[in-house]
PDB file of N, CA and C in Angstrom:
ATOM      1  N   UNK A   1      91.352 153.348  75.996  1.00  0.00           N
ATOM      2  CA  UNK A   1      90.609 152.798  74.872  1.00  0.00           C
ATOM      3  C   UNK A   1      89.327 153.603  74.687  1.00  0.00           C
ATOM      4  N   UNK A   2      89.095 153.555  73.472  1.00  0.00           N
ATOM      5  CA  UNK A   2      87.841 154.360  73.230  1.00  0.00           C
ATOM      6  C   UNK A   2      86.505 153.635  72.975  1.00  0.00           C
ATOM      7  N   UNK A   3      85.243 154.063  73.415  1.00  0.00           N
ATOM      8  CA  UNK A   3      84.067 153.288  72.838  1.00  0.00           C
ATOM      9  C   UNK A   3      83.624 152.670  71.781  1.00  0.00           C
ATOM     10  N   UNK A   4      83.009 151.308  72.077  1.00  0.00           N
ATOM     11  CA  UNK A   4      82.886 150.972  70.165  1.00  0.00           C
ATOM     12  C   UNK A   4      81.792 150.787  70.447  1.00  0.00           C
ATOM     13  N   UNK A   5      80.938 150.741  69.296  1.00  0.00           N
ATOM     14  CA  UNK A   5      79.415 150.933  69.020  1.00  0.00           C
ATOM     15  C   UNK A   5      79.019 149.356  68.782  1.00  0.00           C
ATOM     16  N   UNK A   6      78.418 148.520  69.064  1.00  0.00           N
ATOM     17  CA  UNK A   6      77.811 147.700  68.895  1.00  0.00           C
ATOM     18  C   UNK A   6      76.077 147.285  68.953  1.00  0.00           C
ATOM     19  N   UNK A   7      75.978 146.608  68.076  1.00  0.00           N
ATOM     20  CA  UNK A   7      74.610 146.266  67.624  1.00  0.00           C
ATOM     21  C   UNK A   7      73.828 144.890  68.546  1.00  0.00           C
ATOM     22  N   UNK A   8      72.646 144.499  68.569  1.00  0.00           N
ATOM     23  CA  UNK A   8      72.049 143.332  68.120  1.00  0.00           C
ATOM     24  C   UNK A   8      71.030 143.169  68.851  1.00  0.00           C
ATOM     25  N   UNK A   9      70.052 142.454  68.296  1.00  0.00           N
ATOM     26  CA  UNK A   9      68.614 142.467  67.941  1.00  0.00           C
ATOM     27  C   UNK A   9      67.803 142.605  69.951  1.00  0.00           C
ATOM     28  N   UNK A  10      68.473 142.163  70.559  1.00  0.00           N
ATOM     29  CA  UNK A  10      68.499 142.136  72.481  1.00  0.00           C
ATOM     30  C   UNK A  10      69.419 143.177  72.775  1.00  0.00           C
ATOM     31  N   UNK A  11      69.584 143.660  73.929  1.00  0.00           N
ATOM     32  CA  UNK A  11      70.010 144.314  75.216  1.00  0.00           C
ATOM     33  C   UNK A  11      71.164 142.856  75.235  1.00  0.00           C
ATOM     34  N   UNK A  12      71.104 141.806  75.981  1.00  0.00           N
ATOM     35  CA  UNK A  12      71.923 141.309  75.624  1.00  0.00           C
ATOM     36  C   UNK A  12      72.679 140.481  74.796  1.00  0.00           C
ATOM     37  N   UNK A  13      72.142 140.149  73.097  1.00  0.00           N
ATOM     38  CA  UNK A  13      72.991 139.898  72.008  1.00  0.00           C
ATOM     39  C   UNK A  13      74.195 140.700  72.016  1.00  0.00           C
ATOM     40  N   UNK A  14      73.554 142.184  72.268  1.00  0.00           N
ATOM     41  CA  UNK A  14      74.836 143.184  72.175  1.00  0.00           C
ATOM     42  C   UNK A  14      75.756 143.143  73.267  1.00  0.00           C
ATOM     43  N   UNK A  15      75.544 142.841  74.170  1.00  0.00           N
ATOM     44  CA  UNK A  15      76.869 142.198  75.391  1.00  0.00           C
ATOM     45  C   UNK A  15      77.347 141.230  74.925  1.00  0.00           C
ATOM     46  N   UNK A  16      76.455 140.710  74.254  1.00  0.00           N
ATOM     47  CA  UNK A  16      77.049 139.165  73.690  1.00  0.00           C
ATOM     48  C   UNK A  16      78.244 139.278  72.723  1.00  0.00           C
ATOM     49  N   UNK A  17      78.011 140.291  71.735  1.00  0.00           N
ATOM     50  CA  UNK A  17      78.920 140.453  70.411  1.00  0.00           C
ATOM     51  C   UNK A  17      80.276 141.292  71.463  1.00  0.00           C
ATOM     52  N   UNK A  18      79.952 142.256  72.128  1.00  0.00           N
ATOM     53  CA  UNK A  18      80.781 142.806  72.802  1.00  0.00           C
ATOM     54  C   UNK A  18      81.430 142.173  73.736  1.00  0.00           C
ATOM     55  N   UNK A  19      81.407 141.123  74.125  1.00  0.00           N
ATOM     56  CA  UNK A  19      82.232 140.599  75.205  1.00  0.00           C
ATOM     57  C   UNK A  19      83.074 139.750  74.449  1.00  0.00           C
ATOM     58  N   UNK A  20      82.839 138.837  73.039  1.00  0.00           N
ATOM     59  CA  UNK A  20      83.345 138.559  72.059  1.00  0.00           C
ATOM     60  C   UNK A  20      84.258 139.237  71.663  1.00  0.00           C
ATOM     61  N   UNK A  21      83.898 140.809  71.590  1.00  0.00           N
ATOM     62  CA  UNK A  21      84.673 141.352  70.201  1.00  0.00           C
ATOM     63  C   UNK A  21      86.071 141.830  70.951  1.00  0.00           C
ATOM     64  N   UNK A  22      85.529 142.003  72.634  1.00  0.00           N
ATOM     65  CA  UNK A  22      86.815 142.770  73.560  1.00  0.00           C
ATOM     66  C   UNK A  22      87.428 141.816  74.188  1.00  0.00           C
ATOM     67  N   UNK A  23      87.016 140.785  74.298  1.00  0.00           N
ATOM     68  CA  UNK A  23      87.406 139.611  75.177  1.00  0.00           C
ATOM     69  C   UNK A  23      87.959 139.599  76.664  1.00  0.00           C
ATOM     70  N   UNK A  24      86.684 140.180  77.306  1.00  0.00           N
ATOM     71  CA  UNK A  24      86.593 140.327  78.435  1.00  0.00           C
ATOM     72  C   UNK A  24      85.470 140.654  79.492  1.00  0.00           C
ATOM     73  N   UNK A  25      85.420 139.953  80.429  1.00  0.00           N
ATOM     74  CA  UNK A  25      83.715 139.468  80.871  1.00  0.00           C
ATOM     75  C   UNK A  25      83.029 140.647  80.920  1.00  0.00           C
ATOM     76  N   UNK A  26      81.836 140.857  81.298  1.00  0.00           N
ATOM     77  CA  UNK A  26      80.826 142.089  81.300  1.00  0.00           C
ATOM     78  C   UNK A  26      81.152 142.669  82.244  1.00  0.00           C
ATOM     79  N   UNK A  27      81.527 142.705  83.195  1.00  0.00           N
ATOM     80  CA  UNK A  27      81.827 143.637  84.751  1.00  0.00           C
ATOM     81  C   UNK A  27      83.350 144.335  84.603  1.00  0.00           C
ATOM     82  N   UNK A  28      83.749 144.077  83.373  1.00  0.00           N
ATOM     83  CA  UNK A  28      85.298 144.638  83.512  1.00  0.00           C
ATOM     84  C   UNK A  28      84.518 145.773  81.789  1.00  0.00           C
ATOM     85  N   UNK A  29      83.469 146.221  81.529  1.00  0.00           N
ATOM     86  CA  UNK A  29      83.022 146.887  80.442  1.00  0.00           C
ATOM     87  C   UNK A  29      82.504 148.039  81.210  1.00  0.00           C
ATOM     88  N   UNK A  30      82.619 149.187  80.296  1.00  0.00           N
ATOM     89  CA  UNK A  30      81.577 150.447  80.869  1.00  0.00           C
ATOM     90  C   UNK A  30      80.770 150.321  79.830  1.00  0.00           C
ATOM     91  N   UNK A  31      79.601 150.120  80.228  1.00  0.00           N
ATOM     92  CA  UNK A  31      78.076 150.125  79.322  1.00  0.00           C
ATOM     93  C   UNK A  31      77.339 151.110  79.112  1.00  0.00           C
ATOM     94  N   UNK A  32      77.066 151.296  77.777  1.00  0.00           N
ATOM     95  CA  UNK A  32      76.265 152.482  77.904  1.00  0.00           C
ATOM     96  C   UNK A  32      75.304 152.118  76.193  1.00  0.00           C
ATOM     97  N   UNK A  33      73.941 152.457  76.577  1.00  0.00           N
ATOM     98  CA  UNK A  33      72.812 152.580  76.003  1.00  0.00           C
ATOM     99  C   UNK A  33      72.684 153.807  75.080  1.00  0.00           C
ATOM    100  N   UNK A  34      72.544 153.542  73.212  1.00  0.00           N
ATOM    101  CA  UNK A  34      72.662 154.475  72.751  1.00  0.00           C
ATOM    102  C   UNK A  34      71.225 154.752  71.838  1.00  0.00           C
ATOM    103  N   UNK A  35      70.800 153.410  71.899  1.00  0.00           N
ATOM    104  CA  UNK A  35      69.049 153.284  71.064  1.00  0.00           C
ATOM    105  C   UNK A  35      68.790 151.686  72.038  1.00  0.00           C
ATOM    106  N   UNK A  36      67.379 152.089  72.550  1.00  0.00           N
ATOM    107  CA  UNK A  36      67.261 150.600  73.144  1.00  0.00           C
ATOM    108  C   UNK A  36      66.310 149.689  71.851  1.00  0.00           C
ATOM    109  N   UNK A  37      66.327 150.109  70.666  1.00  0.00           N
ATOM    110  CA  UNK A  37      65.500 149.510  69.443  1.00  0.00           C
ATOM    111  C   UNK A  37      64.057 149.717  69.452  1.00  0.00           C
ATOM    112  N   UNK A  38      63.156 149.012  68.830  1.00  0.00           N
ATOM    113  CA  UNK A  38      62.211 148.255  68.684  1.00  0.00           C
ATOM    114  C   UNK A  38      61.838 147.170  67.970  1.00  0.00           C
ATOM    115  N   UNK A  39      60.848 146.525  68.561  1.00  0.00           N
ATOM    116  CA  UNK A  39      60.610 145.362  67.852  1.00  0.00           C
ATOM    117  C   UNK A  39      59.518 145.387  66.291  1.00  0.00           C
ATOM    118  N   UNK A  40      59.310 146.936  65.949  1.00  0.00           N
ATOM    119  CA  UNK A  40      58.421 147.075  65.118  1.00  0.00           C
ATOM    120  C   UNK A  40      56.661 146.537  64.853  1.00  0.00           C
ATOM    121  N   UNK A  41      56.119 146.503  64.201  1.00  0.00           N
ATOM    122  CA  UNK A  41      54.980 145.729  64.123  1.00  0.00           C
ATOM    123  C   UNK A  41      55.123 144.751  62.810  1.00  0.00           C
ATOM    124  N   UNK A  42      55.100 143.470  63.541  1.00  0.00           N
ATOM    125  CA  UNK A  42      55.246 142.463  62.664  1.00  0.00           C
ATOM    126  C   UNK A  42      56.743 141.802  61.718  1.00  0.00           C
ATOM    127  N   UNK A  43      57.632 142.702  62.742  1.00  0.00           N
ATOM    128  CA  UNK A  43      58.844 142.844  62.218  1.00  0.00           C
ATOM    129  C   UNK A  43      59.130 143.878  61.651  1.00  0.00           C
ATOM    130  N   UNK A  44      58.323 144.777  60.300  1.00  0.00           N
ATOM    131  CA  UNK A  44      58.768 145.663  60.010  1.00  0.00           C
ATOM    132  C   UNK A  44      59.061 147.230  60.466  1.00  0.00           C
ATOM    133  N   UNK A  45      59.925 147.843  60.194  1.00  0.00           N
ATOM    134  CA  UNK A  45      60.369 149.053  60.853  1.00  0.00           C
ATOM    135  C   UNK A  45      61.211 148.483  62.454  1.00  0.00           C
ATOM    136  N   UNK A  46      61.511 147.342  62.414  1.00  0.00           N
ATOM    137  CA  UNK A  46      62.147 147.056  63.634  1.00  0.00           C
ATOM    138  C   UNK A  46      63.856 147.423  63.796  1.00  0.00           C
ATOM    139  N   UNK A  47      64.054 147.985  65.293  1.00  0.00           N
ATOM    140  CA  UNK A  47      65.173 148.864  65.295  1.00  0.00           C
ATOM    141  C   UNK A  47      65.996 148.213  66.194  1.00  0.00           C
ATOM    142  N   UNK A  48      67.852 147.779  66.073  1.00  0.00           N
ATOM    143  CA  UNK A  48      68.256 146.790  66.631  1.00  0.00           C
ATOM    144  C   UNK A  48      68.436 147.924  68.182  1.00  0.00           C
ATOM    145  N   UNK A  49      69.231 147.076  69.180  1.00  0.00           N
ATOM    146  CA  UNK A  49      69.591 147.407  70.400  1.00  0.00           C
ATOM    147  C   UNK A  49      70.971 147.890  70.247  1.00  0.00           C
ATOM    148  N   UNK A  50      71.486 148.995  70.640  1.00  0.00           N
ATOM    149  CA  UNK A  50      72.277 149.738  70.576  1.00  0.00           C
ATOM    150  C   UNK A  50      73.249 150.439  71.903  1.00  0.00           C
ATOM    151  N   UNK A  51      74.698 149.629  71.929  1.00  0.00           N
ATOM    152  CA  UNK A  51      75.339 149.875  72.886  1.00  0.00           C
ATOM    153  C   UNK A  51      76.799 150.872  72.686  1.00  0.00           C
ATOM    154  N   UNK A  52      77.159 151.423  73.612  1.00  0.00           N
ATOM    155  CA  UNK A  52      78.769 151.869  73.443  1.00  0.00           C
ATOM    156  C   UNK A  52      79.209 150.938  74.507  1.00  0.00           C
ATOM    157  N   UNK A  53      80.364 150.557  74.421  1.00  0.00           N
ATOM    158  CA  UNK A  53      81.384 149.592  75.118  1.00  0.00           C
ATOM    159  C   UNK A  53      82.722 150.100  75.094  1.00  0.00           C
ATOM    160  N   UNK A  54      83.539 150.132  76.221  1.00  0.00           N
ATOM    161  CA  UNK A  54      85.068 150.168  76.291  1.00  0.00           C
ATOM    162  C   UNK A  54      85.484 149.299  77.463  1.00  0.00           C
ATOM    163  N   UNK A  55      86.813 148.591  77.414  1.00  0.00           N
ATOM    164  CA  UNK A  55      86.970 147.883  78.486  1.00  0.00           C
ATOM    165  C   UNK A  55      87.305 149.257  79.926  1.00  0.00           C
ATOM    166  N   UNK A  56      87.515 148.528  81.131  1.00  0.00           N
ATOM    167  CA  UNK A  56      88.123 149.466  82.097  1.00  0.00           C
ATOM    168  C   UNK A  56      89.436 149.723  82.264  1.00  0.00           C
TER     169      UNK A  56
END
């Protein structure tokens, strides 16, 4: 299987959507960090958290 890119606003929302989307717990995933975001100032310019995921 190949990596899928997933989003969301935490480090772990995006485990969150990803363990959802593969359906299978976090320790059976290879994780990997592709933008860790920011939270911007005041919200704006804020950048989500950014993962690659494949199961093992």
């Amino acid at each position: 299987m190949e990596y899928i890119q997933i989003s969301g606003k935490t480090r772990q929302e995006a485990i969150e959507r990803a363990i959802e989307q593969l359906g299978v717990d976090e320790s059976k995933m290879d994780i990997q960090v592709v933008d860790e975001g920011s939270k911007g100032f005041l919200g704006i310019g804020a950048k989500d958290y950014i993962i690659k995921v494949k199961k093992y």
